[in-house]
PDB file of N, CA and C in Angstrom:
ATOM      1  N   UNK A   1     -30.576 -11.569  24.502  1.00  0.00           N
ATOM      2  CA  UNK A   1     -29.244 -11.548  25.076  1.00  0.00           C
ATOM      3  C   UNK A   1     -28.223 -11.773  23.955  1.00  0.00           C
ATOM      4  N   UNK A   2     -27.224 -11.195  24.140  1.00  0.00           N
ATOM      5  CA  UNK A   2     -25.687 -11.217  22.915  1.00  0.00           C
ATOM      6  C   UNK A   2     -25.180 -12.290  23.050  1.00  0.00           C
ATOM      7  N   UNK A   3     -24.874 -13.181  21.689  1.00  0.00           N
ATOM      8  CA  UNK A   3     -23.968 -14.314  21.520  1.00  0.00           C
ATOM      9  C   UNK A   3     -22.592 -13.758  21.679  1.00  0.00           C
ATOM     10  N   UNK A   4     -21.977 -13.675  22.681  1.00  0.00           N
ATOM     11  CA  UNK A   4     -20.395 -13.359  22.195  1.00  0.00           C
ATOM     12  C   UNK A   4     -19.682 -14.506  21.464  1.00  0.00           C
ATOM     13  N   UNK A   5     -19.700 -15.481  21.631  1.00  0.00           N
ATOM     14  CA  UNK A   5     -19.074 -16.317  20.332  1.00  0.00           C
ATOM     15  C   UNK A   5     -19.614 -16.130  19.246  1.00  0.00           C
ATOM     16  N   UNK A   6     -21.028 -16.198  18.414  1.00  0.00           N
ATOM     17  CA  UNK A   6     -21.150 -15.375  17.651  1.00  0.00           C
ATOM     18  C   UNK A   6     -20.953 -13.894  16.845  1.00  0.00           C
ATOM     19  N   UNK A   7     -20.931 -13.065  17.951  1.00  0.00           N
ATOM     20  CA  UNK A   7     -20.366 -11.922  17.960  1.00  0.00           C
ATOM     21  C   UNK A   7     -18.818 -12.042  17.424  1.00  0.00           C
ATOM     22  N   UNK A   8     -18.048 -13.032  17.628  1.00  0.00           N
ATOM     23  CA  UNK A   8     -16.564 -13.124  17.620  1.00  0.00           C
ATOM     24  C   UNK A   8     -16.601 -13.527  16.037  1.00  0.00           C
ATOM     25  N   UNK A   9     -17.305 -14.984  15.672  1.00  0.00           N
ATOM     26  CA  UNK A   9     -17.232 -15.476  14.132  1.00  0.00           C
ATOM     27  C   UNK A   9     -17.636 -14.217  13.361  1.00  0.00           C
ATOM     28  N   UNK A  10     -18.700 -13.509  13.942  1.00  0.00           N
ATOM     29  CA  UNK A  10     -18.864 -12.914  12.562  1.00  0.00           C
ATOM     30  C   UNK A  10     -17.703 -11.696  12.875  1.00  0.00           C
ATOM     31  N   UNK A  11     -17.082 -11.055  13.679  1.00  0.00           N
ATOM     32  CA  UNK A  11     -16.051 -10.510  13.721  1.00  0.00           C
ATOM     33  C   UNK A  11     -14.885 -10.773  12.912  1.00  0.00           C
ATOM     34  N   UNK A  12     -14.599 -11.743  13.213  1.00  0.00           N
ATOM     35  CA  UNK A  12     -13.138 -12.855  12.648  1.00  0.00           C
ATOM     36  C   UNK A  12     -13.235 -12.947  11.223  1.00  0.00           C
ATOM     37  N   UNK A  13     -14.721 -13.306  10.865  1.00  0.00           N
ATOM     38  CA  UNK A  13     -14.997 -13.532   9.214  1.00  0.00           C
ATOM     39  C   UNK A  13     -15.164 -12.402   8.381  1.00  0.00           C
ATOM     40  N   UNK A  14     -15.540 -10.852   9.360  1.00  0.00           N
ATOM     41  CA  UNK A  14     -15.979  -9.571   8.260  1.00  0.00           C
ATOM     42  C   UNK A  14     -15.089  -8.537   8.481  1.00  0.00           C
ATOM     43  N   UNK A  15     -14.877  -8.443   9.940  1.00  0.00           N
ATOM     44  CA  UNK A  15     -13.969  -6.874  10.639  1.00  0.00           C
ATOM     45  C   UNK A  15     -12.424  -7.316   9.842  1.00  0.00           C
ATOM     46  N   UNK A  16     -11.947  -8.531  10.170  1.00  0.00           N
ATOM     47  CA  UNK A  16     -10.799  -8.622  10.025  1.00  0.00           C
ATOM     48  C   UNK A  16     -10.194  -8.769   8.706  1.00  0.00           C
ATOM     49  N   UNK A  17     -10.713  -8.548   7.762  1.00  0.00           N
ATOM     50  CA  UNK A  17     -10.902  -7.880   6.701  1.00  0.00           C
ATOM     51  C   UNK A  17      -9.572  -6.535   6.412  1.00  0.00           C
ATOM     52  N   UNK A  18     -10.749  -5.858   7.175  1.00  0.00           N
ATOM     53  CA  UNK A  18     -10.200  -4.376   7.097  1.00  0.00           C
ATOM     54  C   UNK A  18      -8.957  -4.005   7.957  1.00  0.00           C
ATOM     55  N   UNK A  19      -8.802  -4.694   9.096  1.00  0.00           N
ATOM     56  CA  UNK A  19      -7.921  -4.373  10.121  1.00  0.00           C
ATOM     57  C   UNK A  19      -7.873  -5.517  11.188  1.00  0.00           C
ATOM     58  N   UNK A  20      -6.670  -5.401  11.901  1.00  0.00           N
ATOM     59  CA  UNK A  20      -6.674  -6.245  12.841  1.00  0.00           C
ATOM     60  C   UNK A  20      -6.688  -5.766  14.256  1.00  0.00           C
ATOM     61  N   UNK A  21      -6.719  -6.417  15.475  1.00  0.00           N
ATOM     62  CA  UNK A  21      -7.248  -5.970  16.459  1.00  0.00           C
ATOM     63  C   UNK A  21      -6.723  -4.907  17.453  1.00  0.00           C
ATOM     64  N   UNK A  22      -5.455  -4.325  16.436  1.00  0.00           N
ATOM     65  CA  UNK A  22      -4.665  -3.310  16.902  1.00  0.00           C
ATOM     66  C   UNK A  22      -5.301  -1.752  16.835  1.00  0.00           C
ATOM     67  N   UNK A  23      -7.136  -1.626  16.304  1.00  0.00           N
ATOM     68  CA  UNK A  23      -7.468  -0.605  16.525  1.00  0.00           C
ATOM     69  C   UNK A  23      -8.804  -0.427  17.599  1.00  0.00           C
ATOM     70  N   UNK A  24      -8.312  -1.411  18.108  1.00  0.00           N
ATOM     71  CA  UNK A  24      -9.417  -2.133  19.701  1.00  0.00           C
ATOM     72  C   UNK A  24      -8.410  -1.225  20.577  1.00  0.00           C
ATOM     73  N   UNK A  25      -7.008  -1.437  20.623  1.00  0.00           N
ATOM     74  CA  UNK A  25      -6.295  -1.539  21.875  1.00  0.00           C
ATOM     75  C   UNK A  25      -5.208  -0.017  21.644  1.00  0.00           C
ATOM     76  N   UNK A  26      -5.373   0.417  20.572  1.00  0.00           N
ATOM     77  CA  UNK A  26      -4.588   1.145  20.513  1.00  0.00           C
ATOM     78  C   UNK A  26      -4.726   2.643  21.525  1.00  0.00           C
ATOM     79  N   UNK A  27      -3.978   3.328  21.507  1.00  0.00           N
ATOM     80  CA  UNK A  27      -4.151   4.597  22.869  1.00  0.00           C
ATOM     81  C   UNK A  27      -4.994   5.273  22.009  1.00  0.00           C
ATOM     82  N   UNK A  28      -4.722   5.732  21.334  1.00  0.00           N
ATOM     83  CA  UNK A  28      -5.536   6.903  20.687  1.00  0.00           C
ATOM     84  C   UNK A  28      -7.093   6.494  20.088  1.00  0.00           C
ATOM     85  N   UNK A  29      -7.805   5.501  20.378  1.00  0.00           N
ATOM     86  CA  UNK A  29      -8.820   4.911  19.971  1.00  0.00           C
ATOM     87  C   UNK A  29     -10.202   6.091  20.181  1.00  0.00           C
ATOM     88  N   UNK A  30     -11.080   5.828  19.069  1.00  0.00           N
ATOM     89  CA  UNK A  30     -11.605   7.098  19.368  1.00  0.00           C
ATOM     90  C   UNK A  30     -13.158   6.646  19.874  1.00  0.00           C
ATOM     91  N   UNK A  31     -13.518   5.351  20.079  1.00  0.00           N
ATOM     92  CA  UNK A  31     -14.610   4.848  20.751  1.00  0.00           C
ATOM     93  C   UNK A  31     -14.784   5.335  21.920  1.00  0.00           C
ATOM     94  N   UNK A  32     -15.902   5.502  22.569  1.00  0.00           N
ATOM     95  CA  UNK A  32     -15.499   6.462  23.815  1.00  0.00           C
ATOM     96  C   UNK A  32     -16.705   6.061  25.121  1.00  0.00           C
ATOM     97  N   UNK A  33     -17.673   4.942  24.424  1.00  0.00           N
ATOM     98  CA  UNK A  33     -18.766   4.338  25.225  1.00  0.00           C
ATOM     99  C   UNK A  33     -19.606   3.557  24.043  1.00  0.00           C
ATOM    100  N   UNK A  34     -20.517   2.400  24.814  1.00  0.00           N
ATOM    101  CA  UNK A  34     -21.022   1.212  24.097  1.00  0.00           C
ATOM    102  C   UNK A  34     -21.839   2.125  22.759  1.00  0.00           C
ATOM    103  N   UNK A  35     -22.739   4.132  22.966  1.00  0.00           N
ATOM    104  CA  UNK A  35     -23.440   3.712  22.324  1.00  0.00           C
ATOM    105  C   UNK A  35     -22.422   3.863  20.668  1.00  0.00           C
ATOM    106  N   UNK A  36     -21.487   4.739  21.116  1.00  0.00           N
ATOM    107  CA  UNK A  36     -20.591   5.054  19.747  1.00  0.00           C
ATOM    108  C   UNK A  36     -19.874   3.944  19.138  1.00  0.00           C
ATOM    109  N   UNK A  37     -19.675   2.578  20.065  1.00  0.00           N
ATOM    110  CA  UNK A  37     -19.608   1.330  19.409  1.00  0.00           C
ATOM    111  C   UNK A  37     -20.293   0.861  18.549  1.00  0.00           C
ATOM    112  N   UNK A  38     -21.751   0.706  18.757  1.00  0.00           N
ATOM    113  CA  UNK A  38     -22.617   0.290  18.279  1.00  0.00           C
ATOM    114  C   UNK A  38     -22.433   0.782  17.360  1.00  0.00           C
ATOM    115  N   UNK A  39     -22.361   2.284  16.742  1.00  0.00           N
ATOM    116  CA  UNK A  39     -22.611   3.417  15.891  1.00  0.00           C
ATOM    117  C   UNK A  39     -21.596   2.716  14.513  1.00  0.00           C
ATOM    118  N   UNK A  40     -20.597   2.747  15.523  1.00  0.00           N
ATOM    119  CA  UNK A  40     -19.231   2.330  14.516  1.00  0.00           C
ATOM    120  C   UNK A  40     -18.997   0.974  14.160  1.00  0.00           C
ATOM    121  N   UNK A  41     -20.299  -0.110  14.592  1.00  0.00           N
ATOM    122  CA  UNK A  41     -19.849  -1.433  13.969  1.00  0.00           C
ATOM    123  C   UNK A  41     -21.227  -1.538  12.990  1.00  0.00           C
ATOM    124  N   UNK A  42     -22.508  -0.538  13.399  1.00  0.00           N
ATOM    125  CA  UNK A  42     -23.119  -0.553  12.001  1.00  0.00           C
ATOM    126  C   UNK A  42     -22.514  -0.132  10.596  1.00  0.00           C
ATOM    127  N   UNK A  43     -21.897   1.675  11.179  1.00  0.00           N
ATOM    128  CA  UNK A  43     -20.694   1.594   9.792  1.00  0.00           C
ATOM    129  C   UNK A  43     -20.260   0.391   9.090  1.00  0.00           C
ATOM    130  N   UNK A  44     -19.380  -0.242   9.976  1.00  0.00           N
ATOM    131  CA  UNK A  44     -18.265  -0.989   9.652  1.00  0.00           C
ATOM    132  C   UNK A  44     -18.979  -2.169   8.696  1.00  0.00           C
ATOM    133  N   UNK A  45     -20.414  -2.923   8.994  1.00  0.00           N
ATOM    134  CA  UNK A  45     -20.626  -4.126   8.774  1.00  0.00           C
ATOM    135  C   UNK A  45     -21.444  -3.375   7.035  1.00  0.00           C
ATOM    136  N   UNK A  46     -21.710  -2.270   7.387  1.00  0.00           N
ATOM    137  CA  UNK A  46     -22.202  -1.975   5.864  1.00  0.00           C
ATOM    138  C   UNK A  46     -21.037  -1.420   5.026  1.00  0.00           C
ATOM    139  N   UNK A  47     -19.888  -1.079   5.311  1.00  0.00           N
ATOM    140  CA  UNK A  47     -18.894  -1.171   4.124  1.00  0.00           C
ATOM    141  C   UNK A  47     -18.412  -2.198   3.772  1.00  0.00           C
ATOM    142  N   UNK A  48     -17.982  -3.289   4.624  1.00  0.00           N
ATOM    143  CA  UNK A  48     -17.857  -4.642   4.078  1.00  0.00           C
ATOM    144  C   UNK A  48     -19.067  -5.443   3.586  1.00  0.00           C
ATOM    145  N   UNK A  49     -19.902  -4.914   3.490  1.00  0.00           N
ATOM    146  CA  UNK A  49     -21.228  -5.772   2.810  1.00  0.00           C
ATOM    147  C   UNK A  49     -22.191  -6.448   3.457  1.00  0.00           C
ATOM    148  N   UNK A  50     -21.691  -6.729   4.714  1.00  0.00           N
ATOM    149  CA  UNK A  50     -22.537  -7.921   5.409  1.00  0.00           C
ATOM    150  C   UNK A  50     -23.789  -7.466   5.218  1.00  0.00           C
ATOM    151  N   UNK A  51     -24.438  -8.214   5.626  1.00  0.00           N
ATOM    152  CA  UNK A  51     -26.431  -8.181   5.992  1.00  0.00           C
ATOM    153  C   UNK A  51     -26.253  -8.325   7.289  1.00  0.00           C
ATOM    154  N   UNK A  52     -25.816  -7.962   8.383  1.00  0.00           N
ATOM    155  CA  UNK A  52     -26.125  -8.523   9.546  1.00  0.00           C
ATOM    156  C   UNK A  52     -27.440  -7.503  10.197  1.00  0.00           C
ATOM    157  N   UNK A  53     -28.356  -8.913  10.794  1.00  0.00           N
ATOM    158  CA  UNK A  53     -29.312  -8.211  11.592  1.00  0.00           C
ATOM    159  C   UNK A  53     -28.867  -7.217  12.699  1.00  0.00           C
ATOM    160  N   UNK A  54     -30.257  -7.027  13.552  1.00  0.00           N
ATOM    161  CA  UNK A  54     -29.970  -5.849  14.871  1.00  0.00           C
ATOM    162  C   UNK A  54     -29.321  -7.207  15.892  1.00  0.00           C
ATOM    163  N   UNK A  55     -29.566  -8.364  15.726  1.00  0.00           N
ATOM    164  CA  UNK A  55     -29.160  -9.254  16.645  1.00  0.00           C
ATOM    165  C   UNK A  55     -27.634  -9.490  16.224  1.00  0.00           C
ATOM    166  N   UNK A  56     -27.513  -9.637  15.047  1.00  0.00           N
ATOM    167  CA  UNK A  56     -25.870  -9.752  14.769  1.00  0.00           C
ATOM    168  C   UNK A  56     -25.048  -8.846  15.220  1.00  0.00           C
ATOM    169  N   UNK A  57     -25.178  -7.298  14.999  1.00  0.00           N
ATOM    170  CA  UNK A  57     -24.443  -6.251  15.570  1.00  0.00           C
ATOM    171  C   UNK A  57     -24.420  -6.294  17.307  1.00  0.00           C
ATOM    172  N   UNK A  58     -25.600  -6.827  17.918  1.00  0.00           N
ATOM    173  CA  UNK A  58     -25.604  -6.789  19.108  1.00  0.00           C
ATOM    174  C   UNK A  58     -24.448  -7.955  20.081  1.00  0.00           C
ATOM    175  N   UNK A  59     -24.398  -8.793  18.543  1.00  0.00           N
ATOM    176  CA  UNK A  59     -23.557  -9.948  19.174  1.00  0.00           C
ATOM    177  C   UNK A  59     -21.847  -9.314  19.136  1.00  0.00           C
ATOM    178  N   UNK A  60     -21.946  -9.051  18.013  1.00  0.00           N
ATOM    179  CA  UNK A  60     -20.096  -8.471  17.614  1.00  0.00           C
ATOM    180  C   UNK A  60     -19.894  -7.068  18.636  1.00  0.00           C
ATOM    181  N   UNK A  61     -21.082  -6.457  19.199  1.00  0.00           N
ATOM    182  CA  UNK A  61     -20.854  -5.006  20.060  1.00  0.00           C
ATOM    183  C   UNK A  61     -20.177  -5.528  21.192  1.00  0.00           C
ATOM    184  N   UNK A  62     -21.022  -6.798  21.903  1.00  0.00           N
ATOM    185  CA  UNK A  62     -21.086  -7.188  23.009  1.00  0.00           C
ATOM    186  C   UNK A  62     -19.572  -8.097  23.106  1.00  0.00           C
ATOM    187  N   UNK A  63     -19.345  -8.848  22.029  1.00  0.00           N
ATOM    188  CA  UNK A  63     -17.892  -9.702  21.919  1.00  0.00           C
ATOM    189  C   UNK A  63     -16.730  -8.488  21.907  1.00  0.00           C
ATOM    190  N   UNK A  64     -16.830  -7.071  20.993  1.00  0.00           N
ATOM    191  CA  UNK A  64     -15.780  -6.234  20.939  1.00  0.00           C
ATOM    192  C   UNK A  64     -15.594  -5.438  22.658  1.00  0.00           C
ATOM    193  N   UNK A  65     -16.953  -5.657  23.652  1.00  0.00           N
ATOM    194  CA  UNK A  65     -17.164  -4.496  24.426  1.00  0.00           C
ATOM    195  C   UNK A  65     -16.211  -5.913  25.415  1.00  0.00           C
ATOM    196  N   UNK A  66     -16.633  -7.100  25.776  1.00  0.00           N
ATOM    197  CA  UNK A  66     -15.749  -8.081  26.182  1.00  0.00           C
ATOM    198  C   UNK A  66     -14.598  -8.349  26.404  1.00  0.00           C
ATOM    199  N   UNK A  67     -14.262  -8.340  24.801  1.00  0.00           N
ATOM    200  CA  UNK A  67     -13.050  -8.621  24.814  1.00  0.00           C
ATOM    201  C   UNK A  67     -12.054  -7.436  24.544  1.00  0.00           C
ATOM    202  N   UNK A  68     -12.306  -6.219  24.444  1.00  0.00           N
ATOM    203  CA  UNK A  68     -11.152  -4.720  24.391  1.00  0.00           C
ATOM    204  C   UNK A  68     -11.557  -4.216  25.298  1.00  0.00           C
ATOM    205  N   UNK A  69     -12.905  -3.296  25.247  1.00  0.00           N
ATOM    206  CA  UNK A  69     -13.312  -2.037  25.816  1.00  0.00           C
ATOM    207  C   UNK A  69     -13.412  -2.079  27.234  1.00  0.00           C
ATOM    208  N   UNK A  70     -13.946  -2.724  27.531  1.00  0.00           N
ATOM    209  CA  UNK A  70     -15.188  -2.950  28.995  1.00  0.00           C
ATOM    210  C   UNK A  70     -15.768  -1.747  29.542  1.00  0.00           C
ATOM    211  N   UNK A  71     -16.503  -1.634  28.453  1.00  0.00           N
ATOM    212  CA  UNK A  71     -17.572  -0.513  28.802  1.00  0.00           C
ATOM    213  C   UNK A  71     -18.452  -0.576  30.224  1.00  0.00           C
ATOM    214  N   UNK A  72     -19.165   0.598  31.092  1.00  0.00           N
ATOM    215  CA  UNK A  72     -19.610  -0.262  32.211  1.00  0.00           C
ATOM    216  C   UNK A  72     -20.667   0.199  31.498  1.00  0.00           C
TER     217      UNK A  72
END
């Protein structure tokens, strides 16, 4: 099962980096369901460097799908 508070720290400590949460909410967002999330926060966590496991991405998918998207 997904830590969403985990999901959030390592969010807060790596995503926000690059951008802030104005490309969660914005209209033109080009995410379009959980699996192209997923897709786009493995991108994301390997240009900023992280190591995060399959459990880490699952945590930050599940905190981004929470707290912007609400994917069903």
């Amino acid at each position: 099962m997904a830590d969403v508070q985990h999901g959030k720290q390592l969010h807060d400590a790596n995503c926000m980096k690059c951008h802030g949460d104005e490309v969660y909410t914005r209209k033109d967002r080009f995410i379009a369901g959980r699996d192209a999330l997923t897709k786009q926060v493995k991108r994301c966590h390997l240009n900023v460097g992280a190591n995060w496991s399959d459990q880490d991405i699952a945590d930050v998918v599940q905190y981004l799908d929470q707290s912007y998207y609400h994917f069903k």
